[in-house]
Protein backbone atom coordinates (compact mmCIF):
# COMPACT_ATOMS: atom_id res chain seq x y z
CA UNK A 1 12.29 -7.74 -15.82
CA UNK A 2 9.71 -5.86 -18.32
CA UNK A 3 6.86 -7.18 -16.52
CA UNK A 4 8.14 -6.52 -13.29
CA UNK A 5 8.35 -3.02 -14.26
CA UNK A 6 5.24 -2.94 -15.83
CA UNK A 7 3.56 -4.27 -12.91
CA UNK A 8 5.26 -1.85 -10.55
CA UNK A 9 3.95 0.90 -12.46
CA UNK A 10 -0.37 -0.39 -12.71
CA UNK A 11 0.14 -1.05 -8.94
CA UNK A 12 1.37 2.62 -8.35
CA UNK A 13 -1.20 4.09 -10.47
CA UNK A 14 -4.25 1.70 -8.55
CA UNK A 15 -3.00 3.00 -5.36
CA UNK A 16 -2.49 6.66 -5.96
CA UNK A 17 -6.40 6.96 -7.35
CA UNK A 18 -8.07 5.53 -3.83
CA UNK A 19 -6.07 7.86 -1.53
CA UNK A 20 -7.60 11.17 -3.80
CA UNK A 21 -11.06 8.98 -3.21
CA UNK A 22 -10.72 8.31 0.62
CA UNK A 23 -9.82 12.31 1.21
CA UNK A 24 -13.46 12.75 -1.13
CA UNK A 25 -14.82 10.82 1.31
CA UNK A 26 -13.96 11.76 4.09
CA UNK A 27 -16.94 13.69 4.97
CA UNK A 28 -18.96 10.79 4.75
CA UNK A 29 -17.25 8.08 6.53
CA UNK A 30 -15.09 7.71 8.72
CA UNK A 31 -11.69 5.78 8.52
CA UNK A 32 -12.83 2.54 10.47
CA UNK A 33 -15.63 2.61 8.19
CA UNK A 34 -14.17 3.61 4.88
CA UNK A 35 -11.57 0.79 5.36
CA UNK A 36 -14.49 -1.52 6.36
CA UNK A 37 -16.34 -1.15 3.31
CA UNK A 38 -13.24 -0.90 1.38
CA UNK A 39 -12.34 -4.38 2.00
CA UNK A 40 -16.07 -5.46 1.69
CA UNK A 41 -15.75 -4.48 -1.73
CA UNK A 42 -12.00 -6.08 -2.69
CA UNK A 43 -13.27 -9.21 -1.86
CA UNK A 44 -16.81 -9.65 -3.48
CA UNK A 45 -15.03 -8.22 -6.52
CA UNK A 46 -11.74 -10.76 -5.98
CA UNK A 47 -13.73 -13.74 -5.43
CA UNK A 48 -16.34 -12.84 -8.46
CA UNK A 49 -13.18 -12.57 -10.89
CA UNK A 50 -11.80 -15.28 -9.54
CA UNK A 51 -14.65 -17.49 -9.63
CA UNK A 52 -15.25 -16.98 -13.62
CA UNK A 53 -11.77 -16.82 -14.68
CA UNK A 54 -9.19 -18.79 -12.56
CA UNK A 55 -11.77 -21.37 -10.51
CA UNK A 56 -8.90 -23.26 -10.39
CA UNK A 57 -6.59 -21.11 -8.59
CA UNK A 58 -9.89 -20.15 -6.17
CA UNK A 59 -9.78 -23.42 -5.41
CA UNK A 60 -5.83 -24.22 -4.77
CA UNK A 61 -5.49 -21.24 -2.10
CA UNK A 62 -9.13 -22.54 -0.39
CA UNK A 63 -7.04 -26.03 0.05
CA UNK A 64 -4.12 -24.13 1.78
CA UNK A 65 -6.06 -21.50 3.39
CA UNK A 66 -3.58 -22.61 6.19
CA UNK A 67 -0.80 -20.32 4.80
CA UNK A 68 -2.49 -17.23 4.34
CA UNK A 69 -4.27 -17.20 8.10
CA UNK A 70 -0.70 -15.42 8.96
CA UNK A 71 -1.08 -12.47 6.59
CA UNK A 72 -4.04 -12.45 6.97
CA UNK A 73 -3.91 -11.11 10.76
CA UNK A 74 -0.50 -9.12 9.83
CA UNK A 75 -2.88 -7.10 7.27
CA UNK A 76 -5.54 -6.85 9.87
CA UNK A 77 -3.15 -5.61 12.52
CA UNK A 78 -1.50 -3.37 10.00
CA UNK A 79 -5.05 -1.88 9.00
CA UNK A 80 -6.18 -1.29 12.73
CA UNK A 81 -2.76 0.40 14.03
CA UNK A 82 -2.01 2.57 11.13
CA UNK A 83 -6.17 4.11 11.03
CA UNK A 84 -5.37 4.53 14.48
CA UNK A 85 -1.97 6.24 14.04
CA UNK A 86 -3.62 8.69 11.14
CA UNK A 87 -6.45 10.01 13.99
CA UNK A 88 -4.14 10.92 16.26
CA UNK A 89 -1.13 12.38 14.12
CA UNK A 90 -1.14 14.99 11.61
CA UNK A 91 -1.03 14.24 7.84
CA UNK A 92 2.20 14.96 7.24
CA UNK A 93 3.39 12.54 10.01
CA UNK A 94 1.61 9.42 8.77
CA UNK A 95 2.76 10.09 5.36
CA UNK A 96 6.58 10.21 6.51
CA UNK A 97 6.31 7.39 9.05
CA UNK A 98 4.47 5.33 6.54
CA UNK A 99 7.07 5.55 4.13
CA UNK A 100 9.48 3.62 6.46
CA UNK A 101 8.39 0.41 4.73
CA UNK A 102 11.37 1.58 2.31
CA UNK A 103 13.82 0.60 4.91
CA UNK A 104 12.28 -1.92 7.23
CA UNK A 105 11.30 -4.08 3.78
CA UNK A 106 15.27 -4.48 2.72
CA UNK A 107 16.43 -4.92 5.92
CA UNK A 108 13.94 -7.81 6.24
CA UNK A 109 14.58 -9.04 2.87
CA UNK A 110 18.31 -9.00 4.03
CA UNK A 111 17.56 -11.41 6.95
CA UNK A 112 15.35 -13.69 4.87
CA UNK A 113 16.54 -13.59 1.41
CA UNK A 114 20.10 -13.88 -0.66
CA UNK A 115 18.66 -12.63 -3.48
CA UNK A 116 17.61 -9.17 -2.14
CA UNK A 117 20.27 -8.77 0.00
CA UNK A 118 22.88 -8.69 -3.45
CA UNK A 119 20.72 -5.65 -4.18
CA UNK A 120 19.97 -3.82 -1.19
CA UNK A 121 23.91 -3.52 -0.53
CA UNK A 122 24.25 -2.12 -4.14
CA UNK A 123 25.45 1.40 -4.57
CA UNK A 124 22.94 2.36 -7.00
CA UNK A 125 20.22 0.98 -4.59
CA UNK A 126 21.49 3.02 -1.72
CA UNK A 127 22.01 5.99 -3.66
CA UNK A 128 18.61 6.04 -5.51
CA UNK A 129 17.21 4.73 -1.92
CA UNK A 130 18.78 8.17 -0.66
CA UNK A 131 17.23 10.74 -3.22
CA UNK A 132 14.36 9.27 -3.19
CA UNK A 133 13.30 9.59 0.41
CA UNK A 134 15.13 13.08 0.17
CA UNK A 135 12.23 13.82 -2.47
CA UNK A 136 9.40 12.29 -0.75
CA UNK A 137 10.39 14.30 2.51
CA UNK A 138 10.07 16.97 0.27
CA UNK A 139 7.00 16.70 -1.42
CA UNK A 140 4.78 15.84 2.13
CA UNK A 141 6.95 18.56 3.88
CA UNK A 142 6.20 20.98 0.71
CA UNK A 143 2.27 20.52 1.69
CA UNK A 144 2.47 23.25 4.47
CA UNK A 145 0.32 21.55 6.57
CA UNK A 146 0.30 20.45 10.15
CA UNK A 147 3.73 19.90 12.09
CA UNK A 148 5.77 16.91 11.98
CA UNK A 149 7.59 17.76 15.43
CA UNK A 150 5.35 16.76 17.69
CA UNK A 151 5.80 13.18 19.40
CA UNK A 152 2.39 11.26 20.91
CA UNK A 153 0.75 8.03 20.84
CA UNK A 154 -0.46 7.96 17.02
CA UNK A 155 2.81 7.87 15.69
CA UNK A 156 3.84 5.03 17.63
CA UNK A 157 0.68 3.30 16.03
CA UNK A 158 1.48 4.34 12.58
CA UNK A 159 4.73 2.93 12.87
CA UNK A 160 3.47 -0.41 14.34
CA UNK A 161 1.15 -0.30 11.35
CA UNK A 162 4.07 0.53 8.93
CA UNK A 163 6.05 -2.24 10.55
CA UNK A 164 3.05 -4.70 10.58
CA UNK A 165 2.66 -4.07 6.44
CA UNK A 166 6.87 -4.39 5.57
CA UNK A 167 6.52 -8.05 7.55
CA UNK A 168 3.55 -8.32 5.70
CA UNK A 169 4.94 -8.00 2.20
CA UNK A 170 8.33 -9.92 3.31
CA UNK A 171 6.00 -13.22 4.01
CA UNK A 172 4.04 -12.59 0.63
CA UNK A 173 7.33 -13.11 -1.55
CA UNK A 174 7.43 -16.67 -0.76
CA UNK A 175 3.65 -17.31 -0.72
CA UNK A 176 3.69 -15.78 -4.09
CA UNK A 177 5.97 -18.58 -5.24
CA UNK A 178 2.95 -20.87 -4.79
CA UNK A 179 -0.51 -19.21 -5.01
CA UNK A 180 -1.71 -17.34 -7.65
CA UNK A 181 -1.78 -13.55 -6.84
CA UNK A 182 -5.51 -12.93 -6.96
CA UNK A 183 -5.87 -15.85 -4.83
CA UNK A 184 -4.02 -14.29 -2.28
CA UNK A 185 -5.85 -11.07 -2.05
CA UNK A 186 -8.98 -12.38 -1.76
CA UNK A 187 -8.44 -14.66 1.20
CA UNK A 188 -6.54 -12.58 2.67
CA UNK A 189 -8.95 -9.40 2.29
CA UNK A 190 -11.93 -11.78 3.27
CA UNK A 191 -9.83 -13.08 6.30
CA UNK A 192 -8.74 -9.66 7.65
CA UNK A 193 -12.28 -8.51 7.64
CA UNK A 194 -13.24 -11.13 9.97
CA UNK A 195 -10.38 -9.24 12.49
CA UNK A 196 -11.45 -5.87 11.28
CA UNK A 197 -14.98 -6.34 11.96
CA UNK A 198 -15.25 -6.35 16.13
CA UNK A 199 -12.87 -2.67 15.69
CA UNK A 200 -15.26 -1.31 12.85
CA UNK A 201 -18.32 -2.45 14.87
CA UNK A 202 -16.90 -0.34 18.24
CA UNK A 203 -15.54 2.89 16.95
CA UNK A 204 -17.28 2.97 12.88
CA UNK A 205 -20.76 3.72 11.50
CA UNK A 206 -22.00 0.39 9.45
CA UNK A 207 -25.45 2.28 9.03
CA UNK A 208 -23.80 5.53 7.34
CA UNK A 209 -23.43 3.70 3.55
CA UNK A 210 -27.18 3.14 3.86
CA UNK A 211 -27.77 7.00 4.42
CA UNK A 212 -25.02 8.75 1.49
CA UNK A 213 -25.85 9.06 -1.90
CA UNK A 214 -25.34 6.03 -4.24
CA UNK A 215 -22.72 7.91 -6.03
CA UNK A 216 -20.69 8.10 -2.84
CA UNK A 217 -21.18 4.09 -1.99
CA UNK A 218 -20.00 3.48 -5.51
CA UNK A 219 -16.57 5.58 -4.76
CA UNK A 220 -16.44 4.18 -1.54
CA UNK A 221 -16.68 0.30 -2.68
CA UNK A 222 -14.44 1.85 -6.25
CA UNK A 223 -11.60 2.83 -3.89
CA UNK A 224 -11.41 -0.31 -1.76
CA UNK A 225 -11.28 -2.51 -5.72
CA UNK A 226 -8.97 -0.04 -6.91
CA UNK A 227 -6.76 -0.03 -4.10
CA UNK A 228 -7.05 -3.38 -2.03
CA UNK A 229 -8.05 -5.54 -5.30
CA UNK A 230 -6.09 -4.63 -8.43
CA UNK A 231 -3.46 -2.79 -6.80
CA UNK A 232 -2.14 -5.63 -4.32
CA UNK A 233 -2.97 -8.16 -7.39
CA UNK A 234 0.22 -5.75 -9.46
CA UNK A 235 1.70 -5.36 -6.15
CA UNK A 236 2.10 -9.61 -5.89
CA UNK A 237 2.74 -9.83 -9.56
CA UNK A 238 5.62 -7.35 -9.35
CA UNK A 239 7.87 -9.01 -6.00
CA UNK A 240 7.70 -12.29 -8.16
CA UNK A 241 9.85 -10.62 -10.55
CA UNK A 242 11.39 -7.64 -8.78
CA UNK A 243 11.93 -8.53 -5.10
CA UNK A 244 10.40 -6.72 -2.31
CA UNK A 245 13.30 -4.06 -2.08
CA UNK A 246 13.02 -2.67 -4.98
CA UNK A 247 9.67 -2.26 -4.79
CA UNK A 248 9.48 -0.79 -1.77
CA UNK A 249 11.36 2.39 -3.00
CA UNK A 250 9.74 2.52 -5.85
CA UNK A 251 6.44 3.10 -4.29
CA UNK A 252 7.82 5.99 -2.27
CA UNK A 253 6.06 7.56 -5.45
CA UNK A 254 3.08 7.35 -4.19
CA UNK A 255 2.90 11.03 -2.37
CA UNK A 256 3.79 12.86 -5.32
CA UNK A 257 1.65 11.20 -7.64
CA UNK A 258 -1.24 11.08 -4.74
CA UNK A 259 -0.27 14.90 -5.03
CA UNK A 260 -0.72 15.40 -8.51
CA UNK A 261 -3.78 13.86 -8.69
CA UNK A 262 -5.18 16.04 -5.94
CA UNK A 263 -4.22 18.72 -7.78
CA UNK A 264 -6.04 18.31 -10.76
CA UNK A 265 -9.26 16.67 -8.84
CA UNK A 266 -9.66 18.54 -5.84
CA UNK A 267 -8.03 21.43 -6.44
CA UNK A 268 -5.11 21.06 -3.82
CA UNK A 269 -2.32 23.44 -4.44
CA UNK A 270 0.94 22.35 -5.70
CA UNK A 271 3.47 23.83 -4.70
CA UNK A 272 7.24 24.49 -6.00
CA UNK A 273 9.01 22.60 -3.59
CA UNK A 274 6.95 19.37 -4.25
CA UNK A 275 8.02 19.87 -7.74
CA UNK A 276 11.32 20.00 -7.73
CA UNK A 277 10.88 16.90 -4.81
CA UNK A 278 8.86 14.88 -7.03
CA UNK A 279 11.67 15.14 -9.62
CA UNK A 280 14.64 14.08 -7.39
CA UNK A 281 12.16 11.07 -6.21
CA UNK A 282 11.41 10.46 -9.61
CA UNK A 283 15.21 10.29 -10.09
CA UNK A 284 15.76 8.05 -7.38
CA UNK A 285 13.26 5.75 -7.95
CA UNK A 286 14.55 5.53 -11.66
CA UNK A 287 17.97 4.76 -10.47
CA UNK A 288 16.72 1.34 -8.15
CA UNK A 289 14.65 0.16 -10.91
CA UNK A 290 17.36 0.48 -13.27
CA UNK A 291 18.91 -2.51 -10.96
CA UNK A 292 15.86 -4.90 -12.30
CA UNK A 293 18.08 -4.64 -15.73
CA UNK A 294 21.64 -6.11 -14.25
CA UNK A 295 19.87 -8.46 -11.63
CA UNK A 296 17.30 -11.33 -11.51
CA UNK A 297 15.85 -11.02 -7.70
CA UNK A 298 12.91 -13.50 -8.05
């Protein structure tokens, strides 16, 4: 399981950099927009890859475009509720509901899947499962930002847009199985943006990349390769060998390295609590991936 590991790890480190990147930007675009351009940029750099290096693979997923028009509106739904969800909710709030997906993903898996259903009801799993959301609580909680006790509308739409992302990566194990990973995330980033566009053209700014400075449209369109492109490419790579459980706690990561990051790049303050969270998630996360040694889920 060495490369599932591996790949775990490259698609946690893509996905922590465009989340410091987006909060750069966020002066400049807004979140319709941002995510817009974002996918704009996955998929011209997808489909250029994939053009020189794997035309045959291109070519396989174009024949059975069929099977990725499903993901491809759960991705779009996913991306319209949960920008939705983080207007109208505070920070830490979108950051705790969209860490769900390390719940709803193995109970789906359960449903769906022998395999990850030998792991889910593991002890180790459950136990690491445990810390490691008791970490993450702590390290957005250990922000001091906004409150997370307040109920309205947004969170409702981040959690449709949490839910609409744990379906999504449940159908992507088996589509994995027979299309080629890049494949994948370039119809499926060029498909969604066809659904995106009619939201982006009603409540985003199109015209705005035409009026920031070219250093900020190269972070912008950086992000959206970073994030969309190579770290859903890892993302696929790693569920072929992993399952979709595991991975799903493991990227409950993401907060305190998103932290850490922001820390050294923006100058956000880290604080003691997130700390000694990030350790206990650390410790948690090392406990379900120590599963991929005693168990073949693919």
């Amino acid at each position: 399981m060495k490369k599932g590991l591996v790949s775990l790890i490259a698609a946690a480190i893509a996905w922590s950099w465009p989340n410091v990147m987006i909060r750069m930007l966020r002066t400049d675009f807004d979140v319709f927009t941002q995510s817009f351009f974002r996918y704009v940029a996955a998929s011209v750099f997808l489909f250029t890859v994939g053009l020189i290096f794997t035309r045959k693979n291109i070519i396989h997923a174009a024949v059975n475009i069929k099977i990725l028009l499903v993901p491809a509106l759960i991705m779009a739904l996913h991306q319209i509720f949960f920008t939705a969800g983080i207007f109208m909710t505070s920070a830490n709030v979108s950051s705790l509901m969209g860490r769900l997906n390390a719940v709803i993903i193995p109970i789906l898996s359960c449903i769906f899947f022998e395999d990850e259903r030998r792991i889910v009801i593991n002890k180790n799993f459950l136990l690491g499962t445990f810390l490691a959301f008791l970490g993450v609580f702590g390290v957005i909680v250990g922000q001091g930002s906004k409150s997370i006790g307040e109920f309205n509308l947004g969170i409702l739409f981040v959690f449709m847009g949490t839910l609409g992302w744990s379906i999504y990566a449940v159908y992507m194990k088996k589509v994995v199985r027979t299309i080629e990973p890049l494949s994948i995330i370039a119809f499926v980033s060029l498909l969604s943006l066809i659904v995106f566009l009619p939201i982006v053209l009603i409540f985003g700014d199109l015209h705005k990349v035409a009026l920031v400075p070219t250093r900020r449209v190269i972070l912008l369109f950086g992000s959206g390769i970073l994030g969309i492109g190579v770290g859903n490419v890892f993302y696929y790579h790693a569920i072929r060998h992993v399952g979709t459980s595991i991975a799903s706690v493991f990227f409950l990561l993401l907060p305190f390295s998103v932290s850490i990051i922001a820390f050294f790049l923006l100058g956000e303050t880290l604080t003691l609590m997130q700390v000694v969270s990030g350790i206990i998630l650390l410790f948690g996360c090392g406990i379900v991936t120590g599963l991929t040694k005693r168990n073949k889920v693919a």
